[in-house]
N, C-alpha and C. Protein backbone atom coordinates (compact mmCIF):
# COMPACT_ATOMS: atom_id res chain seq x y z
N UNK A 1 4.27 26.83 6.47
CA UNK A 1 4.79 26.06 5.34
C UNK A 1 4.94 27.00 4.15
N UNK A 2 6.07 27.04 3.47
CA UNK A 2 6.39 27.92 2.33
C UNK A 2 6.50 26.87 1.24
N UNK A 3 5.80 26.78 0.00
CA UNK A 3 5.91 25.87 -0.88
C UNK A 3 6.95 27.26 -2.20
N UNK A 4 7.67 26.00 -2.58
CA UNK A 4 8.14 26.81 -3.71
C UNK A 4 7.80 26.23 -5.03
N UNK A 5 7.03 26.85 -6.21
CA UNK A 5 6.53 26.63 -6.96
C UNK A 5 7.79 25.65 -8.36
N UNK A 6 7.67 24.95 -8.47
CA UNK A 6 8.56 24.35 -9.53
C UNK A 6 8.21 24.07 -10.96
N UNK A 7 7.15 23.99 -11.07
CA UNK A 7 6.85 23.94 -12.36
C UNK A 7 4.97 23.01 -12.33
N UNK A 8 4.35 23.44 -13.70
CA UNK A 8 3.40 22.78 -14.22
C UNK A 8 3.18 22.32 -15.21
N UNK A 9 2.49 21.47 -15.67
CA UNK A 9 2.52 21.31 -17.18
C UNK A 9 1.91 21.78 -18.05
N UNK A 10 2.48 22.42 -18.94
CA UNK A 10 1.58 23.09 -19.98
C UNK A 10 0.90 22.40 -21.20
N UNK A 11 1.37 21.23 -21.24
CA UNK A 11 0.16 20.68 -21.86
C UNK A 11 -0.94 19.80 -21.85
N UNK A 12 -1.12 20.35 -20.48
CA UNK A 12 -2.55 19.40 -19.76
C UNK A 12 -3.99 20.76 -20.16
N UNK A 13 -3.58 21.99 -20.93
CA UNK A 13 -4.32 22.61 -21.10
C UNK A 13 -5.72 22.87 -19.48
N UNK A 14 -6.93 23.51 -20.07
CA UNK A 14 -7.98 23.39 -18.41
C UNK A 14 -8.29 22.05 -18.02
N UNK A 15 -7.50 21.14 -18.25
CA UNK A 15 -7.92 20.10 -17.77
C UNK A 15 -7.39 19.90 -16.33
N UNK A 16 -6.72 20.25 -15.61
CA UNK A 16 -6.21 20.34 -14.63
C UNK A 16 -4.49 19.65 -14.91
N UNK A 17 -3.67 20.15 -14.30
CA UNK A 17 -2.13 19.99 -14.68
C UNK A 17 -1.45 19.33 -13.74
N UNK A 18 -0.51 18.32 -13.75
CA UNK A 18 0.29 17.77 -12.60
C UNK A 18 1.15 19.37 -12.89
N UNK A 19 1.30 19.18 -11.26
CA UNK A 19 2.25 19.93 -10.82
C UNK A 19 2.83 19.68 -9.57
N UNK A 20 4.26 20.53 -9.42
CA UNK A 20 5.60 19.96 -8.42
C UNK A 20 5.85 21.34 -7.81
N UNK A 21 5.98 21.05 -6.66
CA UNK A 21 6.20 22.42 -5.16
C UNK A 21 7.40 21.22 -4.66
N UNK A 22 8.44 22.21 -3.99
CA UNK A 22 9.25 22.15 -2.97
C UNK A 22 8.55 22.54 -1.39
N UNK A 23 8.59 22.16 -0.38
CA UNK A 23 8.28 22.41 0.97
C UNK A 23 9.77 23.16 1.44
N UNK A 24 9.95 24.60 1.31
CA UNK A 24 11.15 24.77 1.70
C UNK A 24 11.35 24.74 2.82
N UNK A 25 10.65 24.37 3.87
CA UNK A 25 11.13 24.33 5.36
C UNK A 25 11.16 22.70 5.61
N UNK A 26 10.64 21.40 4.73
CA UNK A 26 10.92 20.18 5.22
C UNK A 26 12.04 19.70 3.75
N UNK A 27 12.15 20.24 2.82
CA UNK A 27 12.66 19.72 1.71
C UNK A 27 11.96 18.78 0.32
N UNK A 28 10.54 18.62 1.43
CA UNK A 28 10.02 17.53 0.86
C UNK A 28 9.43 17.64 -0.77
N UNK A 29 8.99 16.65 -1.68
CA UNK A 29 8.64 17.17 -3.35
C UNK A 29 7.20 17.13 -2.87
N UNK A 30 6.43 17.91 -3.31
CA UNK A 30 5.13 17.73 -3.47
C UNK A 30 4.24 17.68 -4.55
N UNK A 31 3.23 16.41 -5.08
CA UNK A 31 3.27 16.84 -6.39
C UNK A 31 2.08 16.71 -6.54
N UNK A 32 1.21 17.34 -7.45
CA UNK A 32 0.06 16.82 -7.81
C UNK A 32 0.21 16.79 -8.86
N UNK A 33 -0.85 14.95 -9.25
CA UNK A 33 -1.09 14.77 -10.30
C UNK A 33 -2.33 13.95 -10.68
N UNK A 34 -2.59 13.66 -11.83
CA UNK A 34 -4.19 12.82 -11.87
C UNK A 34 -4.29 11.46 -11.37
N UNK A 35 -5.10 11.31 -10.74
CA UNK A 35 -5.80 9.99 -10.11
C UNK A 35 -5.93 9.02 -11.42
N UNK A 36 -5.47 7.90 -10.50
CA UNK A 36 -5.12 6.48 -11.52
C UNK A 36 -6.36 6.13 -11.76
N UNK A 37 -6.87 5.24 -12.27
CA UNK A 37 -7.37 4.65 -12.83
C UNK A 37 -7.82 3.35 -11.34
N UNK A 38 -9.48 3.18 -11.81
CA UNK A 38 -9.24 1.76 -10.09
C UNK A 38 -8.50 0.95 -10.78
N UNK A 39 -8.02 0.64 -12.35
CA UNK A 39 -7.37 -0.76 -12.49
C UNK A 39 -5.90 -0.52 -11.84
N UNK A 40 -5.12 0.60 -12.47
CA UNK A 40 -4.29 0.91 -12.05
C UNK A 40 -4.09 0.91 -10.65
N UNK A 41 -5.19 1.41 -9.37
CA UNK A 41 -4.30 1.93 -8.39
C UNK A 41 -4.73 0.12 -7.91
N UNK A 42 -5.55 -0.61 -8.06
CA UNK A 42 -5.38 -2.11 -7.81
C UNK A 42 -3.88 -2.70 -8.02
N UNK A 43 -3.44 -2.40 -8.88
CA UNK A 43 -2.24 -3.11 -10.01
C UNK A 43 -1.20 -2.26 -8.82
N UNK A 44 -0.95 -0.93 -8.87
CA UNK A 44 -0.21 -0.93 -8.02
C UNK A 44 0.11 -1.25 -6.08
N UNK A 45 -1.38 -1.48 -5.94
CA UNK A 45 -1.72 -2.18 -4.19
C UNK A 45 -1.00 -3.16 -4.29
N UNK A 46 -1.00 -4.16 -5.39
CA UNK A 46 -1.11 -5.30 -5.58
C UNK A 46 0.53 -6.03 -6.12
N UNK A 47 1.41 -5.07 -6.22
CA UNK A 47 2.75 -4.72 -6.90
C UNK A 47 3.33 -5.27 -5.76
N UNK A 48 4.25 -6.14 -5.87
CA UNK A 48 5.19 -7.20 -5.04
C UNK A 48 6.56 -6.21 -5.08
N UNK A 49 6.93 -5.71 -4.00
CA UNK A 49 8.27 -4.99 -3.72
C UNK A 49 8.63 -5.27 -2.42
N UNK A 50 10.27 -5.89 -2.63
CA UNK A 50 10.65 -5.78 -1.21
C UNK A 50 10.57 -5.36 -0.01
N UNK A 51 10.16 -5.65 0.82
CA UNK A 51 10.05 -4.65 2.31
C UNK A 51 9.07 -4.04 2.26
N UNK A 52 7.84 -4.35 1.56
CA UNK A 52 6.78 -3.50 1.39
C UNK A 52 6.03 -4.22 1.13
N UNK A 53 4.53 -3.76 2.23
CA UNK A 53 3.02 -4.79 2.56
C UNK A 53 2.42 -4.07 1.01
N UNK A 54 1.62 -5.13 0.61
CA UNK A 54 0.85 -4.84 -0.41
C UNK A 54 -0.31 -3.80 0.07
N UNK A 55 -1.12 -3.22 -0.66
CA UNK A 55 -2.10 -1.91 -0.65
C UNK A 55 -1.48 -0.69 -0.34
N UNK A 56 -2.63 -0.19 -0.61
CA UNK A 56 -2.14 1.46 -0.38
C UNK A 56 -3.01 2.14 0.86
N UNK A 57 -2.08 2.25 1.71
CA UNK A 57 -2.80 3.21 3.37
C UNK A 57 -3.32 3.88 2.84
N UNK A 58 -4.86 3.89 3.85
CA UNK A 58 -5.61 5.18 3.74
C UNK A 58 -5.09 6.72 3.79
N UNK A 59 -3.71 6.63 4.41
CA UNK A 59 -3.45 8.28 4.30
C UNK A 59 -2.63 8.78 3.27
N UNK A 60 -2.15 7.24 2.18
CA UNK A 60 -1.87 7.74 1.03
C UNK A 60 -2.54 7.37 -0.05
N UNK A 61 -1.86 8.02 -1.20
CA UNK A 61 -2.27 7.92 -2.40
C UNK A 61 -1.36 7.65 -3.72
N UNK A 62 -1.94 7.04 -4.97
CA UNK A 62 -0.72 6.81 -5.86
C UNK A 62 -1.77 8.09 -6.87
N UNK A 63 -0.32 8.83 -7.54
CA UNK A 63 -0.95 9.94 -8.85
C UNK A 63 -0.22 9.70 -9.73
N UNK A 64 -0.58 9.76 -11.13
CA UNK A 64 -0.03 10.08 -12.36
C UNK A 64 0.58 11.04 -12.80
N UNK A 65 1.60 11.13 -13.20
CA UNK A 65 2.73 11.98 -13.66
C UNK A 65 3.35 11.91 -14.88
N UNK A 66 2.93 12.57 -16.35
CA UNK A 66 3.21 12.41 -17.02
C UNK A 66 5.08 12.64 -17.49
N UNK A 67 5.59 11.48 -18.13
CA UNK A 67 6.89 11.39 -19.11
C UNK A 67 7.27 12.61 -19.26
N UNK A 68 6.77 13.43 -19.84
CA UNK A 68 7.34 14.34 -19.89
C UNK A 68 7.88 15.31 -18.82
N UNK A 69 7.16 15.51 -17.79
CA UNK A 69 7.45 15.96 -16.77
C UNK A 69 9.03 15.68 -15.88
N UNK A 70 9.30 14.55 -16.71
CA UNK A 70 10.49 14.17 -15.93
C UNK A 70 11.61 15.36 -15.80
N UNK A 71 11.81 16.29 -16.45
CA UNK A 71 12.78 17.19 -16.66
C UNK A 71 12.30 17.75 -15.00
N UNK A 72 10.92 18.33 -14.85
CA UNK A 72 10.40 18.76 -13.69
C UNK A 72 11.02 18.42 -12.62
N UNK A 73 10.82 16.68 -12.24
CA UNK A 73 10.74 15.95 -11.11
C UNK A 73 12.46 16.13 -11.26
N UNK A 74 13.04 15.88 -11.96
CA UNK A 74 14.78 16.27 -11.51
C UNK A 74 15.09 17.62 -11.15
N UNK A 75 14.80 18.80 -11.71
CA UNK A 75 14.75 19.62 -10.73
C UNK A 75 14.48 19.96 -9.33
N UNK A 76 13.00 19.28 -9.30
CA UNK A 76 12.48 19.31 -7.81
C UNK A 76 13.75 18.62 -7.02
N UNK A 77 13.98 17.43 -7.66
CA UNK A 77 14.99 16.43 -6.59
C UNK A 77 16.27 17.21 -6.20
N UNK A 78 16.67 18.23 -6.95
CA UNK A 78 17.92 18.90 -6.91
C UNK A 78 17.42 19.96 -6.20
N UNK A 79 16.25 20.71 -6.29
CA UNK A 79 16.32 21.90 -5.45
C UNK A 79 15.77 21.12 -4.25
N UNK A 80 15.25 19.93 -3.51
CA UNK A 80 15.41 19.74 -2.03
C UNK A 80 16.41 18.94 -1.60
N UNK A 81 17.40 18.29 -2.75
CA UNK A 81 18.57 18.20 -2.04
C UNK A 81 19.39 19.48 -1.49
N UNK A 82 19.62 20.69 -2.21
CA UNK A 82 20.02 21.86 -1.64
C UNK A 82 19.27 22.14 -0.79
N UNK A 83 18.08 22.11 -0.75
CA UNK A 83 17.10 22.56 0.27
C UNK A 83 17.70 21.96 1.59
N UNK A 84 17.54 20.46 1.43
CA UNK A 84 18.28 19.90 2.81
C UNK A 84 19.98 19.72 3.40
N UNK A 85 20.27 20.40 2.32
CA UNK A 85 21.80 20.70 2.74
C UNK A 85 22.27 21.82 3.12
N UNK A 86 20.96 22.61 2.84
CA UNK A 86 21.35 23.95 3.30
C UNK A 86 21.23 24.23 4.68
């Protein structure tokens, strides 16, 4: 697995930083970011969406991603769409 580094945030200071990798051999975004809150990750188990059982599987997880970051996460989306078109 080759991750390609996309960016972090610099103003999460040592507190630990969301950050976004490309998987250049699946395309996939990978991101880390801070763990919700139990109200939050309840609120989102608990979130009514089409085609989709309420909770969250044990083999996933919901993370926080700060607003600002958004510039990030559109990049990422653009470099594994090339990724998978390539």
């Amino acid at each position: 697995m080759t991750l390609r580094f996309i960016g972090v945030d610099p103003d999460t200071g040592q507190q630990g930083s969301p950050t976004i990798w490309i998987d250049d051999a699946s395309g996939e975004i990978i991101v880390q970011g801070w763990k919700p809150s139990p109200d939050l990750e309840a609120a989102c188990a608990a979130s009514p969406a089409p085609g989709h059982t309420p909770g969250i599987p044990a083999h996933e997880a919901v993370v926080r991603i700060p607003a600002r970051r958004v510039p990030m996460l559109r990049e990422a989306c653009d470099v594994a769409e090339r990724t998978r078109l390539s």
